[in-house]
Protein backbone atom coordinates (compact mmCIF):
# COMPACT_ATOMS: atom_id res chain seq x y z
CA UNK A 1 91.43 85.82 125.91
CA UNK A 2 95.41 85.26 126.40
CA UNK A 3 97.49 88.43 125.15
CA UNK A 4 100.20 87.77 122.59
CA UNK A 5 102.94 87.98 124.57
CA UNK A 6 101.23 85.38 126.86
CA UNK A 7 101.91 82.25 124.47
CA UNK A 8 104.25 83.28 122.06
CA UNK A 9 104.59 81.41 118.84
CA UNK A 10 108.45 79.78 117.77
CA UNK A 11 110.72 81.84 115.06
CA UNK A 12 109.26 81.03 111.88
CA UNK A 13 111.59 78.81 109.88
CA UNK A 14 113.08 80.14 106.49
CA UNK A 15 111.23 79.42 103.68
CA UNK A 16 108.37 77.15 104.90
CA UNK A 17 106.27 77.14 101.44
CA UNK A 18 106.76 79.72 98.34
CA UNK A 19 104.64 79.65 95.18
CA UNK A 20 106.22 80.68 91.93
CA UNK A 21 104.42 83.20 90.71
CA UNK A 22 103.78 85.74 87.32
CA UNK A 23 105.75 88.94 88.12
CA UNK A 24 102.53 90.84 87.56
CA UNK A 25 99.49 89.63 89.20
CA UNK A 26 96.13 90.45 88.62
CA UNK A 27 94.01 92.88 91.53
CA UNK A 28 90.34 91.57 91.83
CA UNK A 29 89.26 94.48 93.53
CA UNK A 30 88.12 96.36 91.00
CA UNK A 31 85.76 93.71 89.68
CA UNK A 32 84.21 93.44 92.36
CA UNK A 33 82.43 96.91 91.95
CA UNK A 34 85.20 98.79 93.91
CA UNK A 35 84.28 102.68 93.58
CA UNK A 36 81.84 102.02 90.44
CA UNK A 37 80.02 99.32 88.63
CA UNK A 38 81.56 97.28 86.44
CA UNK A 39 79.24 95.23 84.34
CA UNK A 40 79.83 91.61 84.22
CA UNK A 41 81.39 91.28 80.36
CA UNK A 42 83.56 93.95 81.32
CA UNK A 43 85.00 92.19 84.34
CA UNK A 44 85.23 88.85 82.13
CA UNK A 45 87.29 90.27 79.11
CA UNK A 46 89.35 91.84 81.55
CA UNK A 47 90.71 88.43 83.49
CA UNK A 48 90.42 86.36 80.41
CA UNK A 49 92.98 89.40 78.55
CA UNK A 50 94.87 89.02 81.78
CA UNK A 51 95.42 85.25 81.23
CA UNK A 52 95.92 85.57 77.98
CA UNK A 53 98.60 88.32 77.92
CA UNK A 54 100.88 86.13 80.76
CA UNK A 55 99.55 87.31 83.93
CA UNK A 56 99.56 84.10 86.05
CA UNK A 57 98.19 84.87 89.38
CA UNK A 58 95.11 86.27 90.25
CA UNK A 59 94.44 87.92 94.00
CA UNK A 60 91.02 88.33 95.22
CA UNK A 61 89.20 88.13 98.50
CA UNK A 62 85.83 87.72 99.61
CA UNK A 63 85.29 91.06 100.94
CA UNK A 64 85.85 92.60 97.04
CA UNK A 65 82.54 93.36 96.26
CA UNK A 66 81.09 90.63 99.16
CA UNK A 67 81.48 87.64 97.14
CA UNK A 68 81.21 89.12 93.71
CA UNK A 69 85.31 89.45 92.82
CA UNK A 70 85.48 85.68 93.78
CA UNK A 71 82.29 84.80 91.91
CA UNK A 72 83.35 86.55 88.77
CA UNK A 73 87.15 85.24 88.78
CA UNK A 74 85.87 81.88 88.88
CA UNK A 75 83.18 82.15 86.37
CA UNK A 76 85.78 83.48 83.79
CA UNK A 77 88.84 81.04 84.55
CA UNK A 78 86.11 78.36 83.98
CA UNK A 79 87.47 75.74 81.76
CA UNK A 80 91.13 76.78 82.17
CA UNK A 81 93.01 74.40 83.30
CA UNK A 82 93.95 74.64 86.97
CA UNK A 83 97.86 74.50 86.81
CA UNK A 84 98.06 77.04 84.56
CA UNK A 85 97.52 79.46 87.16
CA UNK A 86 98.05 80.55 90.38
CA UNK A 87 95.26 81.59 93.35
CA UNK A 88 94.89 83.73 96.46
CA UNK A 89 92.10 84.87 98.56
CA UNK A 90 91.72 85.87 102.21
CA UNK A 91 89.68 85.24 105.20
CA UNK A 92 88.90 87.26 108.43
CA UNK A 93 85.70 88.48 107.20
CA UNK A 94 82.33 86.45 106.38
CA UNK A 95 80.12 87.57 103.47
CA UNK A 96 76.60 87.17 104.49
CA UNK A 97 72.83 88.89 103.65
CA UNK A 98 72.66 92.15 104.48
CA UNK A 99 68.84 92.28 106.38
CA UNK A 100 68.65 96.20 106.17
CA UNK A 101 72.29 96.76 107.01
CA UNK A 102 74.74 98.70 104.53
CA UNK A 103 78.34 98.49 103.04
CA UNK A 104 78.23 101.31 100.98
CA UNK A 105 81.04 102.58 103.55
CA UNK A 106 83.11 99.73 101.86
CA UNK A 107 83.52 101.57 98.93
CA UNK A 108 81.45 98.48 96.55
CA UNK A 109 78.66 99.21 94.39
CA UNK A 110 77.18 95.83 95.85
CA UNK A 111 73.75 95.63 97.42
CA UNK A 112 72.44 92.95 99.10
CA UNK A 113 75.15 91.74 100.83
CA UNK A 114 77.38 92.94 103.56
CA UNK A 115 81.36 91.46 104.94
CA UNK A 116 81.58 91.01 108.95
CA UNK A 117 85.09 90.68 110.66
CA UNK A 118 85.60 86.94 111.98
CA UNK A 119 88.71 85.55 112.87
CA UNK A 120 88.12 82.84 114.66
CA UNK A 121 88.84 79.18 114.02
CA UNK A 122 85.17 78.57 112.47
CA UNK A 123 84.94 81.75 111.18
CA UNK A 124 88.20 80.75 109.12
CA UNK A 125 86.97 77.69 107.89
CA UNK A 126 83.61 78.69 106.87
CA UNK A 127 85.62 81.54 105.04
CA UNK A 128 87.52 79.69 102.99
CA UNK A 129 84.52 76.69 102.26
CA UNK A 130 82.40 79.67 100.86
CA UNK A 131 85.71 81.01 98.47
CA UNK A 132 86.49 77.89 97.14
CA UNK A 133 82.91 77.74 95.81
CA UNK A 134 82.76 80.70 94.47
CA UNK A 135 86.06 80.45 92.59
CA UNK A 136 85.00 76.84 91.20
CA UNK A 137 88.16 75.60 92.84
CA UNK A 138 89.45 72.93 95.44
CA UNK A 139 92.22 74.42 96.56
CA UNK A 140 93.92 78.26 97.01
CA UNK A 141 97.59 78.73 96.41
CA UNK A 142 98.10 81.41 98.83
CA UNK A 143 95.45 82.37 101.77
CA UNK A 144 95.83 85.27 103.29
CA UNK A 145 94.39 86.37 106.82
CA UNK A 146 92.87 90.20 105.82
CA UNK A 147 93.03 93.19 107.16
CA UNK A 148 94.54 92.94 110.95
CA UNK A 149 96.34 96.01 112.64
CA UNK A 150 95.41 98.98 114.50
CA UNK A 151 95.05 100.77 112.02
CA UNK A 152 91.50 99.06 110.61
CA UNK A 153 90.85 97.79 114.30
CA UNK A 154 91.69 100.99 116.83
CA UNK A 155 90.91 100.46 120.27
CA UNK A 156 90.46 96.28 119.38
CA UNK A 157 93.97 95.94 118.16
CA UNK A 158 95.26 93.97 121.00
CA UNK A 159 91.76 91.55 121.33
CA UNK A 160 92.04 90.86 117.20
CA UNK A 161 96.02 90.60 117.25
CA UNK A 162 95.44 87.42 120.15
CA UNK A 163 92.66 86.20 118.34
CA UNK A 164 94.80 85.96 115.03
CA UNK A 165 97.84 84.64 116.84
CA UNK A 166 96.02 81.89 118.99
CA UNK A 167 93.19 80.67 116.30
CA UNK A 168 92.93 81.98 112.48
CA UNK A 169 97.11 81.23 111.67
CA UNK A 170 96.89 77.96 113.54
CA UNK A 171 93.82 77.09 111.60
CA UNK A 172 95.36 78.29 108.31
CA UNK A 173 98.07 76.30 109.05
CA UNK A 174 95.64 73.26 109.78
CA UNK A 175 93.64 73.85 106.37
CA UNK A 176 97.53 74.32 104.41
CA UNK A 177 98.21 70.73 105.54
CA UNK A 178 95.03 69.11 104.97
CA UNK A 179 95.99 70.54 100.98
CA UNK A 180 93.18 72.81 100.96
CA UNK A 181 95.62 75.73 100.98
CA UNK A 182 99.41 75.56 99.37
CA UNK A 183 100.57 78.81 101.40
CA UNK A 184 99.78 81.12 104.22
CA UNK A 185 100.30 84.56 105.49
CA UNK A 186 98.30 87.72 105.82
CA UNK A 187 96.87 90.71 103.92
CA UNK A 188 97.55 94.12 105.42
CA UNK A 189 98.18 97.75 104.60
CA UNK A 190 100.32 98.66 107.16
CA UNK A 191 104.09 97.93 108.05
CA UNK A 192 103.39 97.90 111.79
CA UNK A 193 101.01 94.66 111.94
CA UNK A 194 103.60 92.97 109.89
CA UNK A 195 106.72 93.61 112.48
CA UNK A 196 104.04 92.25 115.79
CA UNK A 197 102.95 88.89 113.20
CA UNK A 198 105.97 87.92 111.64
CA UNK A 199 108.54 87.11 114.83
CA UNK A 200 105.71 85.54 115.98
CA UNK A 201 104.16 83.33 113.76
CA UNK A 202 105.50 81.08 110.32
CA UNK A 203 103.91 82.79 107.42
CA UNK A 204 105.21 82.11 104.03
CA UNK A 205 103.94 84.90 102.12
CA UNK A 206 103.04 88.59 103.10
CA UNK A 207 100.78 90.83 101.01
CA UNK A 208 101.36 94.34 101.31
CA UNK A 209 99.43 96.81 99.99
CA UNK A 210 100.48 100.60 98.80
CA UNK A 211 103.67 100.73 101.24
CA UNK A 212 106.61 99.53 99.60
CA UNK A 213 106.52 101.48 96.48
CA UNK A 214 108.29 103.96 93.75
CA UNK A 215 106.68 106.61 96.18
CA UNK A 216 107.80 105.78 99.54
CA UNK A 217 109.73 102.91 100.85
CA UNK A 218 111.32 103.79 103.81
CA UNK A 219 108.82 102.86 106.39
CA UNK A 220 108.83 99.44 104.66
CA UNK A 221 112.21 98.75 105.22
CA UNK A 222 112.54 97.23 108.47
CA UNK A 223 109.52 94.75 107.12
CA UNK A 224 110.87 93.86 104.03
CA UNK A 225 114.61 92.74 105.55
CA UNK A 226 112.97 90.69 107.96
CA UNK A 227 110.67 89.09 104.87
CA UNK A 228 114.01 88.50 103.33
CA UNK A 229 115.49 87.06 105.74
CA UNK A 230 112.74 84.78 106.73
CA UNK A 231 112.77 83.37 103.34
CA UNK A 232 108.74 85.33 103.13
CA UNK A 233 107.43 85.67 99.78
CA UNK A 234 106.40 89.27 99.29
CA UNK A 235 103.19 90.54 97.17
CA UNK A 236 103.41 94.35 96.31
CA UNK A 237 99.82 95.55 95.93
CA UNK A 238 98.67 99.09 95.11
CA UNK A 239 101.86 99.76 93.09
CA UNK A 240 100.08 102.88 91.88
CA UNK A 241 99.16 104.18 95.59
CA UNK A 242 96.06 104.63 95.60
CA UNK A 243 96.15 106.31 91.88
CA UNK A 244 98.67 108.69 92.47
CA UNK A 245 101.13 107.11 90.13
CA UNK A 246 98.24 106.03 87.95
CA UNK A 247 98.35 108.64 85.47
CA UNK A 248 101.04 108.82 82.25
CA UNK A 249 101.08 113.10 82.78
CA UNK A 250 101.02 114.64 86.47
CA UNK A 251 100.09 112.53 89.44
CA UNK A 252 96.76 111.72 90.86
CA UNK A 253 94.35 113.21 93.05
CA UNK A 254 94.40 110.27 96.00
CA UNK A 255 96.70 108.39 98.22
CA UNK A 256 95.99 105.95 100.66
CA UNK A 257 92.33 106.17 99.45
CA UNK A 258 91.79 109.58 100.56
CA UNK A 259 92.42 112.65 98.83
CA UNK A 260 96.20 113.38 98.66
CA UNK A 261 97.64 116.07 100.68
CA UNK A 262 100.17 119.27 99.30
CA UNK A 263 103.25 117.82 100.50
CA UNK A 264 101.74 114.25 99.08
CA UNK A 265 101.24 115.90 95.27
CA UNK A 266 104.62 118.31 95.67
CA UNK A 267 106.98 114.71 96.28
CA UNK A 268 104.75 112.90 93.53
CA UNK A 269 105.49 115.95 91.12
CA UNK A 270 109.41 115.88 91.76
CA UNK A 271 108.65 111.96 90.80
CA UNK A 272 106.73 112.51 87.60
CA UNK A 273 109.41 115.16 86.44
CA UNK A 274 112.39 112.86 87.19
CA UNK A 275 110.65 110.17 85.15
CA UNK A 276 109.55 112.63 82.22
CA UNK A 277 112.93 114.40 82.33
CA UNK A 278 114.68 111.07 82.01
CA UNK A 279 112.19 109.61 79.35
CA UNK A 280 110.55 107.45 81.68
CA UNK A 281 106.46 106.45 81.65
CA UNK A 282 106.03 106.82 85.67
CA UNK A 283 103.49 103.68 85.26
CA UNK A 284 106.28 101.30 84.22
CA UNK A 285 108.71 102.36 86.82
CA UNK A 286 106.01 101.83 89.28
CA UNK A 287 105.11 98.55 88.56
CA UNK A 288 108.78 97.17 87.54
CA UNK A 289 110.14 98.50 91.15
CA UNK A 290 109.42 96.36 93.63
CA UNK A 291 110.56 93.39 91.60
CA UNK A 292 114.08 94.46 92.04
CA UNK A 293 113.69 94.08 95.99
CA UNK A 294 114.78 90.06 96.22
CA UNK A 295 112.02 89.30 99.02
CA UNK A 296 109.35 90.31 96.21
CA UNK A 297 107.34 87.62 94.47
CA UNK A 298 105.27 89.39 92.31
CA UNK A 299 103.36 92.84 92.09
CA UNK A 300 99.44 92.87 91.95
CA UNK A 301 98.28 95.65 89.99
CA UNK A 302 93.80 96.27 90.78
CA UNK A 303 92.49 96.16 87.14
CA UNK A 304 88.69 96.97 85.88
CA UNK A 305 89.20 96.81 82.46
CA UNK A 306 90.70 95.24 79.15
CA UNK A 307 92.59 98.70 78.51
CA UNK A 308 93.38 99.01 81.91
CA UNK A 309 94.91 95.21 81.52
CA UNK A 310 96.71 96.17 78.31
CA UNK A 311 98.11 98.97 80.18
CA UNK A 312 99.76 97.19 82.42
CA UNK A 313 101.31 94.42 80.39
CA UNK A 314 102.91 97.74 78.49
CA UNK A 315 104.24 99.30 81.28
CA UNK A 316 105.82 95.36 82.72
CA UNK A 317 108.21 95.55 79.29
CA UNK A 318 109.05 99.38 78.93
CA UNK A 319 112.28 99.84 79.40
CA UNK A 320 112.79 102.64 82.10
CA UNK A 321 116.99 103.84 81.75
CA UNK A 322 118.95 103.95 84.29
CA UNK A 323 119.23 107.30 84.56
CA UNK A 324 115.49 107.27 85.98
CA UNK A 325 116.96 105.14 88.79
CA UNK A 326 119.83 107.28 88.80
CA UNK A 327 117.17 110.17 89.41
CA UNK A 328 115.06 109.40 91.33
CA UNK A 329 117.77 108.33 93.94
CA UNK A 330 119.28 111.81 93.76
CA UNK A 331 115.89 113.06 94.57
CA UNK A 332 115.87 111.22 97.88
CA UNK A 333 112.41 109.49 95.81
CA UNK A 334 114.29 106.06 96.45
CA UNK A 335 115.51 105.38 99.37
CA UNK A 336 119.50 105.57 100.27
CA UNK A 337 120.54 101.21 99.93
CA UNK A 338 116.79 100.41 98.27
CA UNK A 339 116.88 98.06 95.24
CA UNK A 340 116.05 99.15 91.83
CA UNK A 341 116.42 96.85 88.65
């Protein structure tokens, strides 16, 4: 298999294809049994509240729950018209029976069914075939290849990294102008993989999850000028890292999906007093952040629940003052030249 560097892809062109999307977008992780068990009226009135309250765009992917985040997003958006919202799932892994194998490592309450990397130029296709049935649709608005880097891949990095370069972009690509897909890009949760894809290959949109935050954005920042400047359309995930920021009172007890270190809870505490000190709800800031950055399209916020739903439409309209900016910058919390609203 050719390395990267071996047939390097042109400098992607500014703003190939962007999607206007709701500044808050809807997480469909959590539905799909992410942790715990949601039942199935729970995960309904949750994305129908979503819709109704404004939120626009709903992210999923089939490896939420195996199948069962796409299968429940398109059972509820049933009957609403199409162009009323906006789509995005992700391929690089195929959902199939599990035949005595587990995914409980995956963190879904799922049985049944198992999610096996595949990014090849079938694997792609048969991917995205299997989505668009499950979310009653004919077409995504933004496809996004999941879950490359070293970081998820170790010692494979290099052999997955070719593979995505040299067949599961070009096929995105192929499937975005046959109409089946409106946009492209990829899914990751590191800043690295985005810096090795992105001089490489045209994406149009970049989903990034838990890096460029309230908490930390300085490893993100190298990423997110090159997104601007590329004319990339940014999705924020995890705005709440991991549930760290999650809380109204004192910070959580994870980050980065483990449990979150001294140092981790000692920053977050200087953050929740800055916020509290300057009459602030820490959830707001969090989610009304990374809008201020101009490369960011929307932030998608994991929700489980109607409350959880009415939560965050709250926190999108607080108003957070200025002097919570103001704060939090003199805290070295947000970074020295980092956009706030």
């Amino acid at each position: 298999m050719p390395s990267p560097s071996a047939s390097p892809h042109p400098a992607p062109p500014p703003a190939r294809k962007r999607v206007a999307l709701s500044p808050l977008a809807f997480g469909g992780a959590p539905v799909g049994n992410l942790y715990t068990e949601v039942s199935e009226a729970e995960a309904f009135a949750a994305i129908r509240r979503a819709w109704d309250g404004g939120i626009r765009h709903v992210d999923t992917a089939p490896y939420y729950g195996f199948g069962l985040s796409e299968q429940r997003i398109g059972e509820a958006l049933a009957g609403v018209p199409r162009a009323s919202y906006t789509l995005s799932t992700k391929v690089g892994r195929l959902v199939e029976d599990a035949d005595g194998r587990s995914g409980a490592g995956d963190g879904f309450a799922v049985d049944g069914r198992v999610a096996r990397f595949d990014y090849s130029r079938a694997g792609v296709r048969r991917s995205l075939e299997a989505s668009l049935r499950r979310l009653r649709t004919d077409r995504i608005d933004i496809l996004f290849l999941h879950d490359i880097g070293a970081l998820t891949h170790g010692d494979r990095h290099a052999a997955v990294l070719a593979q995505a370069l040299d067949e599961a972009l070009p096929e995105m690509t192929r499937l975005r102008d046959e109409g089946l897909v409106g946009a492209i890009g990829i899914g990751v949760n590191e800043e690295a993989i985005c810096l090795e894809v992105m001089p490489r290959f045209p994406l149009d949109a970049l989903m990034l999850a838990g890096r460029y935050t309230l908490f930390e954005q300085a490893e993100s920042e190298h990423v997110m000028a090159l997104a601007a400047s590329q004319g990339v359309s940014v999705l924020v995930a995890g705005p709440y890292n991991s549930g760290l920021l999650g809380d109204p009172d004192r910070p959580g007890n994870t980050y980065n999906y483990a449990p979150a270190t001294p140092a981790v809870r000692e920053r977050a505490g200087r953050l929740y007093d800055a916020c509290h000190r300057t009459g602030a709800d820490v959830g707001a800031a969090a989610l009304q952040f990374p809008l201020a950055h101009p490369a960011v399209a929307s932030v998608v916020c994991g929700l489980r629940s109607v409350a959880e739903v009415e939560t965050a439409l709250a926190r999108q309209k607080a108003p957070v003052p200025a002097s919570t900016w103001a704060a939090l910058r003199a805290e070295g919390i947000i970074a020295t030249g980092v956009p706030t609203p």
